[in-house]
C-alpha atoms as a PDB file:
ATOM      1  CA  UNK A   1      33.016  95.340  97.855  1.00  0.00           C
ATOM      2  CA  UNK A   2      29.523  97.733  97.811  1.00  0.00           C
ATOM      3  CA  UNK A   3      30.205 100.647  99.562  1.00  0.00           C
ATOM      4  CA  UNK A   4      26.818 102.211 101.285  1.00  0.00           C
ATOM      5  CA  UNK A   5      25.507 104.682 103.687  1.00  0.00           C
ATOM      6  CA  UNK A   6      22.931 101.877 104.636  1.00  0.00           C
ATOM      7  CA  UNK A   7      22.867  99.134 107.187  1.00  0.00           C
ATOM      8  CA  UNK A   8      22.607  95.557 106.459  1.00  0.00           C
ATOM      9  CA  UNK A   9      18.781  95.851 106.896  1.00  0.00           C
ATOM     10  CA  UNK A  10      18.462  98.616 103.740  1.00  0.00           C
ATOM     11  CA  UNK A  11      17.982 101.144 106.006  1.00  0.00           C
ATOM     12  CA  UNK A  12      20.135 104.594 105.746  1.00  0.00           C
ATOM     13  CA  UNK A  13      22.644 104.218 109.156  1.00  0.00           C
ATOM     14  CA  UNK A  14      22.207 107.888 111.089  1.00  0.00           C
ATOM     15  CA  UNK A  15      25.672 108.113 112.967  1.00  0.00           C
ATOM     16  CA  UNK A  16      25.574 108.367 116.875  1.00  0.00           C
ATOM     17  CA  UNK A  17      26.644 112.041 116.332  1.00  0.00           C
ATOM     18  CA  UNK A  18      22.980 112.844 114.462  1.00  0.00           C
ATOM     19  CA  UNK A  19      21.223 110.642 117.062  1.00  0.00           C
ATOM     20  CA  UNK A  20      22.655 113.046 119.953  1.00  0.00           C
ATOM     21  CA  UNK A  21      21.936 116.398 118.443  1.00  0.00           C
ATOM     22  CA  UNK A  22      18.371 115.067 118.151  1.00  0.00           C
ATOM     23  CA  UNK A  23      17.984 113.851 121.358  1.00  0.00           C
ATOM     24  CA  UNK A  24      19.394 117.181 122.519  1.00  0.00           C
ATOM     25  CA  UNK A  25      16.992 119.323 120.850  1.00  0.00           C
ATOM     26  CA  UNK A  26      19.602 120.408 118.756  1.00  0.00           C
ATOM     27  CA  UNK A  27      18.076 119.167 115.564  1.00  0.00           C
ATOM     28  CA  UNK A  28      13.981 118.787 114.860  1.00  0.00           C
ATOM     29  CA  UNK A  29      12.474 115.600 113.569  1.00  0.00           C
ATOM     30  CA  UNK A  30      12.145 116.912 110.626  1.00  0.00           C
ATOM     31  CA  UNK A  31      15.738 117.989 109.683  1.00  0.00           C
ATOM     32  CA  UNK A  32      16.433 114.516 110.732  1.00  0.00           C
ATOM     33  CA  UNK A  33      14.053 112.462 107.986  1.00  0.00           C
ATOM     34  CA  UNK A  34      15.140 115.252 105.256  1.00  0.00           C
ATOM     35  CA  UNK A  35      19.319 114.378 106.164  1.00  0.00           C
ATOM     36  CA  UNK A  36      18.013 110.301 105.682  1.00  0.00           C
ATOM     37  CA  UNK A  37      16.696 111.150 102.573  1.00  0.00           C
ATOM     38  CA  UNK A  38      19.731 113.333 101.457  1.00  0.00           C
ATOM     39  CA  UNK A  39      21.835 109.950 102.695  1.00  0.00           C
ATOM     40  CA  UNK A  40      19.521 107.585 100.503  1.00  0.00           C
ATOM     41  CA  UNK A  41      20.367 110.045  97.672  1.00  0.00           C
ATOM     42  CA  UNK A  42      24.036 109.949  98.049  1.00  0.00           C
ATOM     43  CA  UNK A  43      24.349 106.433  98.453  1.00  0.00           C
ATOM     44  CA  UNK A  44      21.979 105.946  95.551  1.00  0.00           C
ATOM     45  CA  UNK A  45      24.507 108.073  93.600  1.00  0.00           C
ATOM     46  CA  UNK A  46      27.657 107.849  94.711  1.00  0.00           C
ATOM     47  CA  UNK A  47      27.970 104.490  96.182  1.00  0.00           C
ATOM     48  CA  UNK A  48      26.364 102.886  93.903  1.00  0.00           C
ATOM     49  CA  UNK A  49      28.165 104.572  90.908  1.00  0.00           C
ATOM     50  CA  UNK A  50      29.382 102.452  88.223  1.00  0.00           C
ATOM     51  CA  UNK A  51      33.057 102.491  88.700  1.00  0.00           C
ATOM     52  CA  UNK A  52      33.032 101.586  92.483  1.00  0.00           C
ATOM     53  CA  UNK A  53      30.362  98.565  92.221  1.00  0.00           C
ATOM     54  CA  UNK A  54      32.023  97.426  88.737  1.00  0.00           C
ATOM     55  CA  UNK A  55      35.666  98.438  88.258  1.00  0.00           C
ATOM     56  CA  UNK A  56      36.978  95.814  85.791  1.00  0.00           C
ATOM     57  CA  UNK A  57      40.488  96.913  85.922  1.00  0.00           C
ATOM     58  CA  UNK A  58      40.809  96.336  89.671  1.00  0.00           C
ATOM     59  CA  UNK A  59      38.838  93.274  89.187  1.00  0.00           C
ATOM     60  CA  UNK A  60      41.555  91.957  87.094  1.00  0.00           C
ATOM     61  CA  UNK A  61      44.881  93.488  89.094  1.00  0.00           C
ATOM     62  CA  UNK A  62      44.065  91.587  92.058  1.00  0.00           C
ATOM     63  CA  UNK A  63      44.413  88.505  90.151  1.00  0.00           C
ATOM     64  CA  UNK A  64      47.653  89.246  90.458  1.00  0.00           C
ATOM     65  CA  UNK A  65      48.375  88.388  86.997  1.00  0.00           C
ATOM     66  CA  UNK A  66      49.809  91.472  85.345  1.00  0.00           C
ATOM     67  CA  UNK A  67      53.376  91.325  83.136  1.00  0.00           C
ATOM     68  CA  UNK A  68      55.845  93.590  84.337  1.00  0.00           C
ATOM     69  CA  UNK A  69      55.186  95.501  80.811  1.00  0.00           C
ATOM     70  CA  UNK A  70      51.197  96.377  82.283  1.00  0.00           C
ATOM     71  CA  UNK A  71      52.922  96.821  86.430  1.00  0.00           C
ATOM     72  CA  UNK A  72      55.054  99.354  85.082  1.00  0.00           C
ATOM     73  CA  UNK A  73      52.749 101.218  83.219  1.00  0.00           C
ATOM     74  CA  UNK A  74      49.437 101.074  86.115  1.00  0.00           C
ATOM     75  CA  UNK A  75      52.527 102.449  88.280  1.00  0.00           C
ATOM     76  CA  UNK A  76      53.443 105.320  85.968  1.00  0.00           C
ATOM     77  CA  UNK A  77      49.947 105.928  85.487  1.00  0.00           C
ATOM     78  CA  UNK A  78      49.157 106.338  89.313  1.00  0.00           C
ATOM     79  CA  UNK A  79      52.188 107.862  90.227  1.00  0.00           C
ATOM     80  CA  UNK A  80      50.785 110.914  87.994  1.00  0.00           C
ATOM     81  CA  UNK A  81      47.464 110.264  89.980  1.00  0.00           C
ATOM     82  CA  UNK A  82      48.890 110.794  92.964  1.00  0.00           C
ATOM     83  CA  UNK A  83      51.994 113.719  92.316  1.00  0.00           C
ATOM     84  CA  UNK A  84      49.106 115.795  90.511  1.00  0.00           C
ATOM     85  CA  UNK A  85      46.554 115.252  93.727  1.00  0.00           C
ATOM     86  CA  UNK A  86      48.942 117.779  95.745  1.00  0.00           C
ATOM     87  CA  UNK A  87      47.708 120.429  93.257  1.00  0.00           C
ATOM     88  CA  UNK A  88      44.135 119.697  93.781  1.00  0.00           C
ATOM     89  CA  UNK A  89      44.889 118.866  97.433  1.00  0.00           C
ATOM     90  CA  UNK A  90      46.666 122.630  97.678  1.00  0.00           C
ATOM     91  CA  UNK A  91      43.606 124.474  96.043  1.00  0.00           C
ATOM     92  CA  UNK A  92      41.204 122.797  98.512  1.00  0.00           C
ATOM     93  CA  UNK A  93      43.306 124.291 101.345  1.00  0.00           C
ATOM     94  CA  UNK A  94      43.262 127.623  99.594  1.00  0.00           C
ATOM     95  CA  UNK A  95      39.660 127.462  98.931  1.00  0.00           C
ATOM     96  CA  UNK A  96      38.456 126.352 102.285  1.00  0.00           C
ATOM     97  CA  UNK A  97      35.431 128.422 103.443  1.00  0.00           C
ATOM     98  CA  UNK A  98      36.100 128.231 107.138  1.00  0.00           C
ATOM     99  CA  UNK A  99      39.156 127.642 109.037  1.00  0.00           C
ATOM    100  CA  UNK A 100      37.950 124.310 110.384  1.00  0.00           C
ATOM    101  CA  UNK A 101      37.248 123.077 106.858  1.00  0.00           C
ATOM    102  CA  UNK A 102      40.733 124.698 106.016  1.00  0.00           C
ATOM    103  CA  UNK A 103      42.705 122.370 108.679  1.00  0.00           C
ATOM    104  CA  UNK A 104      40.424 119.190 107.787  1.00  0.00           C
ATOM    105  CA  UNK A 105      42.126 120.041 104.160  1.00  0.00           C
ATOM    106  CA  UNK A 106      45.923 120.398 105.324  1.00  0.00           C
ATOM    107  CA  UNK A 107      45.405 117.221 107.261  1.00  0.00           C
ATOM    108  CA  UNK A 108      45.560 115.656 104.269  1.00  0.00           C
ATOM    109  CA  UNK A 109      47.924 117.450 102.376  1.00  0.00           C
ATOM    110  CA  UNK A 110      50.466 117.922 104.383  1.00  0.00           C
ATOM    111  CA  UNK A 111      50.639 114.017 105.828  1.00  0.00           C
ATOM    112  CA  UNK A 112      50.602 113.693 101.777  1.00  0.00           C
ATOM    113  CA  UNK A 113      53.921 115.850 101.803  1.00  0.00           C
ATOM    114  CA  UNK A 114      56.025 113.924 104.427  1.00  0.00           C
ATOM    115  CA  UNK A 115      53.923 115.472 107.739  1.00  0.00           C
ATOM    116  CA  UNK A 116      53.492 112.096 110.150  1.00  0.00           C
ATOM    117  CA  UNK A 117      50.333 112.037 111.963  1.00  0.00           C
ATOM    118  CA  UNK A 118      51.460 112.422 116.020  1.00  0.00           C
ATOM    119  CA  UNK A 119      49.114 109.659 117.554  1.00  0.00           C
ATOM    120  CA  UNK A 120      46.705 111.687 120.300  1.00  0.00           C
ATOM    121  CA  UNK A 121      48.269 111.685 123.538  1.00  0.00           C
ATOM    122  CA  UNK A 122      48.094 108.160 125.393  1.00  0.00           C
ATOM    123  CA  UNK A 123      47.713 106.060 122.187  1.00  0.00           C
ATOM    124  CA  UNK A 124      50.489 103.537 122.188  1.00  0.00           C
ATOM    125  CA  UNK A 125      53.100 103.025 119.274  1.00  0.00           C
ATOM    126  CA  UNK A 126      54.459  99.726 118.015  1.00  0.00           C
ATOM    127  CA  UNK A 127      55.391  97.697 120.901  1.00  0.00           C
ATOM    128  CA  UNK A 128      58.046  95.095 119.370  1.00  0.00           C
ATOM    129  CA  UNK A 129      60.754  95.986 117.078  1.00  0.00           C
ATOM    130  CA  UNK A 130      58.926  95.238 112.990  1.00  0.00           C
ATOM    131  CA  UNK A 131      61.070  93.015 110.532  1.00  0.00           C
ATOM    132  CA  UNK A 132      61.881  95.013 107.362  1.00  0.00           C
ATOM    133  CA  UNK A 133      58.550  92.828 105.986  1.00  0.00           C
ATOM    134  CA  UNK A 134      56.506  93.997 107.946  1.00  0.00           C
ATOM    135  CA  UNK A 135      57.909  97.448 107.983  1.00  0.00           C
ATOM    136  CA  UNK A 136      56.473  97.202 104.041  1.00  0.00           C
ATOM    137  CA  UNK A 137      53.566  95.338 104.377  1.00  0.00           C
ATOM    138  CA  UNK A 138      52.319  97.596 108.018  1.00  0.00           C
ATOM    139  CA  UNK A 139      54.201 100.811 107.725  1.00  0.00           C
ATOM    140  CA  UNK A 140      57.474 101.765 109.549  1.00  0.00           C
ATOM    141  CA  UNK A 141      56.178 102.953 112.424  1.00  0.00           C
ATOM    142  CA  UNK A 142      59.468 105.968 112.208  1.00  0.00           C
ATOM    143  CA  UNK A 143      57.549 106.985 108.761  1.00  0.00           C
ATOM    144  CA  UNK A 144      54.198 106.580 109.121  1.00  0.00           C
ATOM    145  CA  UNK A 145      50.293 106.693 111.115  1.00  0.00           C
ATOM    146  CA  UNK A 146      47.499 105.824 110.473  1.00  0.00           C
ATOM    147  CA  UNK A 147      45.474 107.693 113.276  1.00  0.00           C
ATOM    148  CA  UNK A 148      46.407 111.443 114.665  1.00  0.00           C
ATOM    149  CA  UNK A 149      46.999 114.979 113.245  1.00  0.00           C
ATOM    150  CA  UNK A 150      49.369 116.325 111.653  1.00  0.00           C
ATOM    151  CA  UNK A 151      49.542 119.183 114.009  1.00  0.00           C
ATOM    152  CA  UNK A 152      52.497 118.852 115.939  1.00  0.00           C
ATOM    153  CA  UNK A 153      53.176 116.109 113.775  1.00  0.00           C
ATOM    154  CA  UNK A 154      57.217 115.533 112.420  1.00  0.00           C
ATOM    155  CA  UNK A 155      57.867 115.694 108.526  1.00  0.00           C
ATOM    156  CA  UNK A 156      60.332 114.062 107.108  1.00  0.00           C
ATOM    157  CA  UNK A 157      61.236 113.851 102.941  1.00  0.00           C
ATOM    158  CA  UNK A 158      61.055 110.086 103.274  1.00  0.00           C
ATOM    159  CA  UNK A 159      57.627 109.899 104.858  1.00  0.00           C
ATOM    160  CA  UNK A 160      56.317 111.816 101.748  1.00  0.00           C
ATOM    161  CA  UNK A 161      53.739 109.201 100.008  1.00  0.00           C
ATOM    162  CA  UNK A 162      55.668 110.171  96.484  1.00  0.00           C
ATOM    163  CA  UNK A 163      58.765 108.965  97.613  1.00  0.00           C
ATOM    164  CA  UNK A 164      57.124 105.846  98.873  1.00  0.00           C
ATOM    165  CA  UNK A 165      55.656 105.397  95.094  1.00  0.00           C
ATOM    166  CA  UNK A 166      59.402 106.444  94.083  1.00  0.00           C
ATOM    167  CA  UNK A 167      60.821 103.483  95.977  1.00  0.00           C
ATOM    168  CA  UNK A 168      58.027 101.005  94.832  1.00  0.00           C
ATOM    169  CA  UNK A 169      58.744 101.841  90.838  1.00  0.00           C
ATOM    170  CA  UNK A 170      62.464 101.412  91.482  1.00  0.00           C
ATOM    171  CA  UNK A 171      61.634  97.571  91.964  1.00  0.00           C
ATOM    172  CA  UNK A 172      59.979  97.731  88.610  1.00  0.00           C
ATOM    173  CA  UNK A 173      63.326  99.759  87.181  1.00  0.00           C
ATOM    174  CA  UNK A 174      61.674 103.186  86.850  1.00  0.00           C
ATOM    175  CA  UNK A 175      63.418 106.439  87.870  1.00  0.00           C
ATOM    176  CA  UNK A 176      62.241 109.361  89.638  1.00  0.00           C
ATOM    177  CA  UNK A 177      62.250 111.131  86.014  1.00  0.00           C
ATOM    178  CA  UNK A 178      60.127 108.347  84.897  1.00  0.00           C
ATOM    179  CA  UNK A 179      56.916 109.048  86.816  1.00  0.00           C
ATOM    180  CA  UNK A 180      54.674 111.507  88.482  1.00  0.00           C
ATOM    181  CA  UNK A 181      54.862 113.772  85.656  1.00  0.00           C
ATOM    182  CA  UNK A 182      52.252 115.050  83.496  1.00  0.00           C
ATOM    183  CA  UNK A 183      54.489 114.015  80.117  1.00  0.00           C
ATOM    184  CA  UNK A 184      53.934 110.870  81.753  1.00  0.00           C
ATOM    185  CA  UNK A 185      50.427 111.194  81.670  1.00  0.00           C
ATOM    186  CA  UNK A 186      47.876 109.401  79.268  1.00  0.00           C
ATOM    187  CA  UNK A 187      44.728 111.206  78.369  1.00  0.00           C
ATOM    188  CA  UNK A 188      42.863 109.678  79.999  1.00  0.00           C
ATOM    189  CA  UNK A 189      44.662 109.915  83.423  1.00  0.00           C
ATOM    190  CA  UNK A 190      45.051 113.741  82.452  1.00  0.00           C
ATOM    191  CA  UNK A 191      41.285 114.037  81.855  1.00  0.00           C
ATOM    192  CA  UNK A 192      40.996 113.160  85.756  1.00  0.00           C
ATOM    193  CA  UNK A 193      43.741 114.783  87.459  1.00  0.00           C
ATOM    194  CA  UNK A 194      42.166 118.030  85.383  1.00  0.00           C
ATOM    195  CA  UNK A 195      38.981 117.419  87.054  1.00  0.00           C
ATOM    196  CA  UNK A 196      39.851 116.546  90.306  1.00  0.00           C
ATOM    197  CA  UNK A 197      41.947 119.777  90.035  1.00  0.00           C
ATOM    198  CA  UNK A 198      38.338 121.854  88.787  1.00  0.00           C
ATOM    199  CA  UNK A 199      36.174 119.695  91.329  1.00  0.00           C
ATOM    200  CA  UNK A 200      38.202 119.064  94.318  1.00  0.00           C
ATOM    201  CA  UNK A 201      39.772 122.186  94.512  1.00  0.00           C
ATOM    202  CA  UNK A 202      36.858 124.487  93.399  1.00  0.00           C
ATOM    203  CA  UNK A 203      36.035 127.563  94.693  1.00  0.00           C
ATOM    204  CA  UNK A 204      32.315 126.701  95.318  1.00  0.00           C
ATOM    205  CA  UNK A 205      32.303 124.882  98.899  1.00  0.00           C
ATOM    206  CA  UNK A 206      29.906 123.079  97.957  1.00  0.00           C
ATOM    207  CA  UNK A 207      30.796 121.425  94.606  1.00  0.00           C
ATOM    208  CA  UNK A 208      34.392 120.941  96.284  1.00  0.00           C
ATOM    209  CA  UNK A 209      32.270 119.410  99.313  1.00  0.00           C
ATOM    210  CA  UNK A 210      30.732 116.700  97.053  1.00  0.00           C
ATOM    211  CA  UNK A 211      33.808 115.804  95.283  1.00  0.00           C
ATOM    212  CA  UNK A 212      35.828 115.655  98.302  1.00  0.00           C
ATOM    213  CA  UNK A 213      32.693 113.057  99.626  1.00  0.00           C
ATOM    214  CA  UNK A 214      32.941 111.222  96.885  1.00  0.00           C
ATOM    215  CA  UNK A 215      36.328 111.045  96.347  1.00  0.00           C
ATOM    216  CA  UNK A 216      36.791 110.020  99.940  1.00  0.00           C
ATOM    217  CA  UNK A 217      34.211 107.023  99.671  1.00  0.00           C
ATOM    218  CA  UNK A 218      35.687 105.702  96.802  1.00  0.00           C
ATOM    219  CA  UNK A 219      38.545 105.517  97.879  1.00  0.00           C
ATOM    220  CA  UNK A 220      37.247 103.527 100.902  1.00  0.00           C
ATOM    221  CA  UNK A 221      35.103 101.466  98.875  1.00  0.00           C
ATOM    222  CA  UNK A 222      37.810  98.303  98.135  1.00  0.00           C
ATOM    223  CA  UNK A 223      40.078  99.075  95.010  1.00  0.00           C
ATOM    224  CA  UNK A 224      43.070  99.462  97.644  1.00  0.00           C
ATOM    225  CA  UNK A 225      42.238  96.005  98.765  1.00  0.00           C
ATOM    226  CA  UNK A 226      42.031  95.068  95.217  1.00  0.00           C
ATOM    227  CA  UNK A 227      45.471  96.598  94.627  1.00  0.00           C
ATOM    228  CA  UNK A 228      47.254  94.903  97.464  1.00  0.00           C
ATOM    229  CA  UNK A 229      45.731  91.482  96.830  1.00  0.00           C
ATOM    230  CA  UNK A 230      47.306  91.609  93.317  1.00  0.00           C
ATOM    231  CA  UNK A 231      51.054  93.611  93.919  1.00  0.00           C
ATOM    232  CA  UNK A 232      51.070  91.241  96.965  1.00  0.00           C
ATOM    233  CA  UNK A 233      50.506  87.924  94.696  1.00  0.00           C
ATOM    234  CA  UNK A 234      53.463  89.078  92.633  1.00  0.00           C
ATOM    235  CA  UNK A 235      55.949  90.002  95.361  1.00  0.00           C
ATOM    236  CA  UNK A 236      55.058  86.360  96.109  1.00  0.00           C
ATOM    237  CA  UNK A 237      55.592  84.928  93.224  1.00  0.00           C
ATOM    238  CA  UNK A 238      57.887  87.304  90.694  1.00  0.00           C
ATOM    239  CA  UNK A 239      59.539  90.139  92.625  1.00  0.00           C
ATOM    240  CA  UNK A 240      60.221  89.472  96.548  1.00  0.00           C
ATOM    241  CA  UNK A 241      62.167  92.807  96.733  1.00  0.00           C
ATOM    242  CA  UNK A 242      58.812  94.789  95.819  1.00  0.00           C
ATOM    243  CA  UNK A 243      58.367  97.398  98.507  1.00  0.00           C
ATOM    244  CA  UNK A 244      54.464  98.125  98.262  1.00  0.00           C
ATOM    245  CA  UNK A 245      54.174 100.734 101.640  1.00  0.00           C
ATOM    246  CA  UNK A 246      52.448 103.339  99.509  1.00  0.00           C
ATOM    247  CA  UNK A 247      49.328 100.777  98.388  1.00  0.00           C
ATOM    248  CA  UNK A 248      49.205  98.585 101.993  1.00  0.00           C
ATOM    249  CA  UNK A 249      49.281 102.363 103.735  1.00  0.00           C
ATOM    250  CA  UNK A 250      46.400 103.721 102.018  1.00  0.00           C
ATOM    251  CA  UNK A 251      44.687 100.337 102.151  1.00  0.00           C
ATOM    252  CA  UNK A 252      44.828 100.888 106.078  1.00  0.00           C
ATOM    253  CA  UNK A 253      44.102 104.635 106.316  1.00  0.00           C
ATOM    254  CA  UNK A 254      41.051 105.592 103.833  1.00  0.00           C
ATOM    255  CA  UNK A 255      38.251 104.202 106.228  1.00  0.00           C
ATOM    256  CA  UNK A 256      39.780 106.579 108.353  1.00  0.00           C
ATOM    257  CA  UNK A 257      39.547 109.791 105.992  1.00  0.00           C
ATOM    258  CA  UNK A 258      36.141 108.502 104.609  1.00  0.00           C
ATOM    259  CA  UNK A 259      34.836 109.005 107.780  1.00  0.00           C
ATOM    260  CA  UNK A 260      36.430 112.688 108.756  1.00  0.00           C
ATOM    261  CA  UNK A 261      34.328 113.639 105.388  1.00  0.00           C
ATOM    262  CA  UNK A 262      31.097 112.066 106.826  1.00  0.00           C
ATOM    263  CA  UNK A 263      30.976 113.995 109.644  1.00  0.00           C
ATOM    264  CA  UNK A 264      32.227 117.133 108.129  1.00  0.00           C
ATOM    265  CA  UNK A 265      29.016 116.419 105.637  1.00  0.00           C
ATOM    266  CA  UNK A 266      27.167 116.106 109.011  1.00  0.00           C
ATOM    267  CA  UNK A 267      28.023 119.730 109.501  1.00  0.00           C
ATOM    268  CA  UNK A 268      27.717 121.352 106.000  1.00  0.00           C
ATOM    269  CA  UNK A 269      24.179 119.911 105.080  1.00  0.00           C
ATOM    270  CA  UNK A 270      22.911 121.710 107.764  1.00  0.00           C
ATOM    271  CA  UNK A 271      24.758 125.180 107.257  1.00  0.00           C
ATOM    272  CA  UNK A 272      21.361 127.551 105.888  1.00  0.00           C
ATOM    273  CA  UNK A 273      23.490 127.934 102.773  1.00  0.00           C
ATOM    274  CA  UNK A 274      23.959 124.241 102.090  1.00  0.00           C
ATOM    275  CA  UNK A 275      23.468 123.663  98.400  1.00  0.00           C
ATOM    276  CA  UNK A 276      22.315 119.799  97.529  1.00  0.00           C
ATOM    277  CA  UNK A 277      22.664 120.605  93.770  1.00  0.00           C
ATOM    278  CA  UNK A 278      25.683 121.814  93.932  1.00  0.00           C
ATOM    279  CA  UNK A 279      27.086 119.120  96.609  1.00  0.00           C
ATOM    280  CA  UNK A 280      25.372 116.431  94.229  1.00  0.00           C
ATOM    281  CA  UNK A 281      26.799 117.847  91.462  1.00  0.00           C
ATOM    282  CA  UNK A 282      30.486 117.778  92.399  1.00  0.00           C
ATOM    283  CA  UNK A 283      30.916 114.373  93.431  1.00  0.00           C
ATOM    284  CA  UNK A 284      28.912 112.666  90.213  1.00  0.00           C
ATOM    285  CA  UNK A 285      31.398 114.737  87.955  1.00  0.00           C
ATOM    286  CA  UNK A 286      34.374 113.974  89.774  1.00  0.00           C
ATOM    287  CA  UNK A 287      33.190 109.796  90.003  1.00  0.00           C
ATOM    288  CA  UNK A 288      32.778 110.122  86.380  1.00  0.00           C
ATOM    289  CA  UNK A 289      36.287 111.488  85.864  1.00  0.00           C
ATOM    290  CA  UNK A 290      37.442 108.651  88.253  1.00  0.00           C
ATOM    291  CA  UNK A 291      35.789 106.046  85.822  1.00  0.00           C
ATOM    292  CA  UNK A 292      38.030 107.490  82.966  1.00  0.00           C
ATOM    293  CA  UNK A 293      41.118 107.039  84.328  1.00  0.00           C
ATOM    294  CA  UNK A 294      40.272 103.264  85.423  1.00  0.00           C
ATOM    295  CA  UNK A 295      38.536 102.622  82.501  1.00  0.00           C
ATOM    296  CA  UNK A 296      41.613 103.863  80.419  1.00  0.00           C
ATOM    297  CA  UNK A 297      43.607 101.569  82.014  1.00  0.00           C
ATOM    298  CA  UNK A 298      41.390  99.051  81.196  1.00  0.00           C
ATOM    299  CA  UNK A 299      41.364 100.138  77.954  1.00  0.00           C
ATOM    300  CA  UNK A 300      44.973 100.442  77.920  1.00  0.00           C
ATOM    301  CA  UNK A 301      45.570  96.368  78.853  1.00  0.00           C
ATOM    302  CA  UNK A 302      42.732  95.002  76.304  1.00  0.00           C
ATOM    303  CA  UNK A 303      44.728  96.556  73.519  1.00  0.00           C
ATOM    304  CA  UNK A 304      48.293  96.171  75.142  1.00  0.00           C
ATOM    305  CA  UNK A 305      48.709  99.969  74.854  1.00  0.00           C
ATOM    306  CA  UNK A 306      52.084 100.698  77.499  1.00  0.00           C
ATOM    307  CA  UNK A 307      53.567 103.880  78.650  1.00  0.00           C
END
């Protein structure tokens, strides 16, 4: 899957929301064309990056072909992924530049933590009682959301996306002392957790900005699907008692962040302050990072290296 900013025509896709503000006045013309050719850029060079058009490992998981030996070590690998996000996660929060951007942040981290999003008022919840199956493969609807805020929202320790990783590795016979830490950590999974901590948490908005983008889009761009397709293949066919929440979850709810950072980049690239270097910057560094850790594990399962 290609992500892209453009529509099937080639064209760069203006939102509805950029559309309005023109026809209101609120935008010229010509703050318009320049955001379309800002869009082009991004899509040129973060959509198109290497690692989300070409990821070989993530080509290969969803085969679904991997020995227990390469599952457990892709698990202890992401599970340090993910435990050392919260760290980045927390410094975006702390390093917000407005209160908006600051909520936008905890939204995230805090659902991340065990917060459940509280659907927006009239939305309706499951309506039939979900098998334990479908409880894994959808979500338990007491645990999870994939819509809503966290504001008002219920936490709970078992809603925590950890513990979901937690109870997926205990399938595979791994502890809670046998993941998520950085002892656990190759270097080249280290390398990116370091700079998503320097890139997504950083102090310049706008660096943070473009590595949040970025981050955002690739995780939209189809190596969830690519993950699910292959851990489902070998619930199949090895390990029925696999409990793969944590990877069919985020499968269902990235579109949904990908597009909270669109239209906060809606917002930014027209603040007078708005640095496209900077912005541009962030999220190429941080993609590059991202290629390190994949292509480590790649690396890692041509020459049977396991953790």
């Amino acid at each position: 899957m290609v992500a892209t900013l453009r529509s099937p025509d080639g064209v760069v896709a203006l939102s509805p929301r950029i559309e309005e503000r023109l026809r209101n006045g609120e935008l010229t013309p010509r703050q318009v064309e320049q955001f379309e050719h800002f869009l082009a850029e991004v899509d040129r060079d973060f959509m198109h990056h290497p690692i989300i058009v070409d990821n070989a490992y993530t080509r290969w998981f969803r085969t679904g072909q991997a020995t227990d030996d390469e599952l457990r070590h892709f698990v202890r690998q992401f599970s340090v992924f993910s435990n050392q996000f919260l760290i980045a996660a927390t410094l975006r929060v702390i390093n917000a530049p407005t209160l908006a951007q600051a909520r936008q942040s905890k939204e995230i981290l805090l659902n991340e933590l065990g917060v459940i999003y509280r659907r927006p008022q009239g939305s309706a919840g499951p309506g039939t009682e979900l098998s334990e199956a479908d409880k894994d493969r959808e979500g338990d609807p007491e645990l999870v959301s994939t819509e809503g805020t966290v504001d008002g929202g219920i936490f709970r320790f078992r809603a925590a996306h950890f513990e979901w990783l937690c109870t997926m590795a205990e399938g595979l016979g791994l502890g809670f002392a046998d993941i998520g830490k950085r002892k656990h950590g190759r270097p080249t999974t280290l390398h990116f957790c370091d700079e998503l901590i320097r890139l997504y948490g950083n102090e310049d908005p706008w660096i943070a900005e473009g590595a949040s983008f970025a981050v955002e889009n690739w995780a939209a761009a189809g190596f969830w699907q690519d993950l699910e397709d292959g851990l489902t293949h070998i619930k199949r066919t090895r390990h029925p008692h696999l409990r793969l929440a944590f990877f069919t979850w985020h499968n269902r709810v990235e579109a949904q962040h990908a597009g909270h950072t669109l239209e906060e980049l809606e917002d930014v690239f027209f603040d007078p302050d708005f640095s496209h270097d900077r912005f541009i910057q962030g999220g190429k560094e941080v993609l590059d990072a991202i290629a390190v850790f994949w292509n480590g594990l790649e690396a890692d399962r041509v020459n049977r290296v396991y953790s």
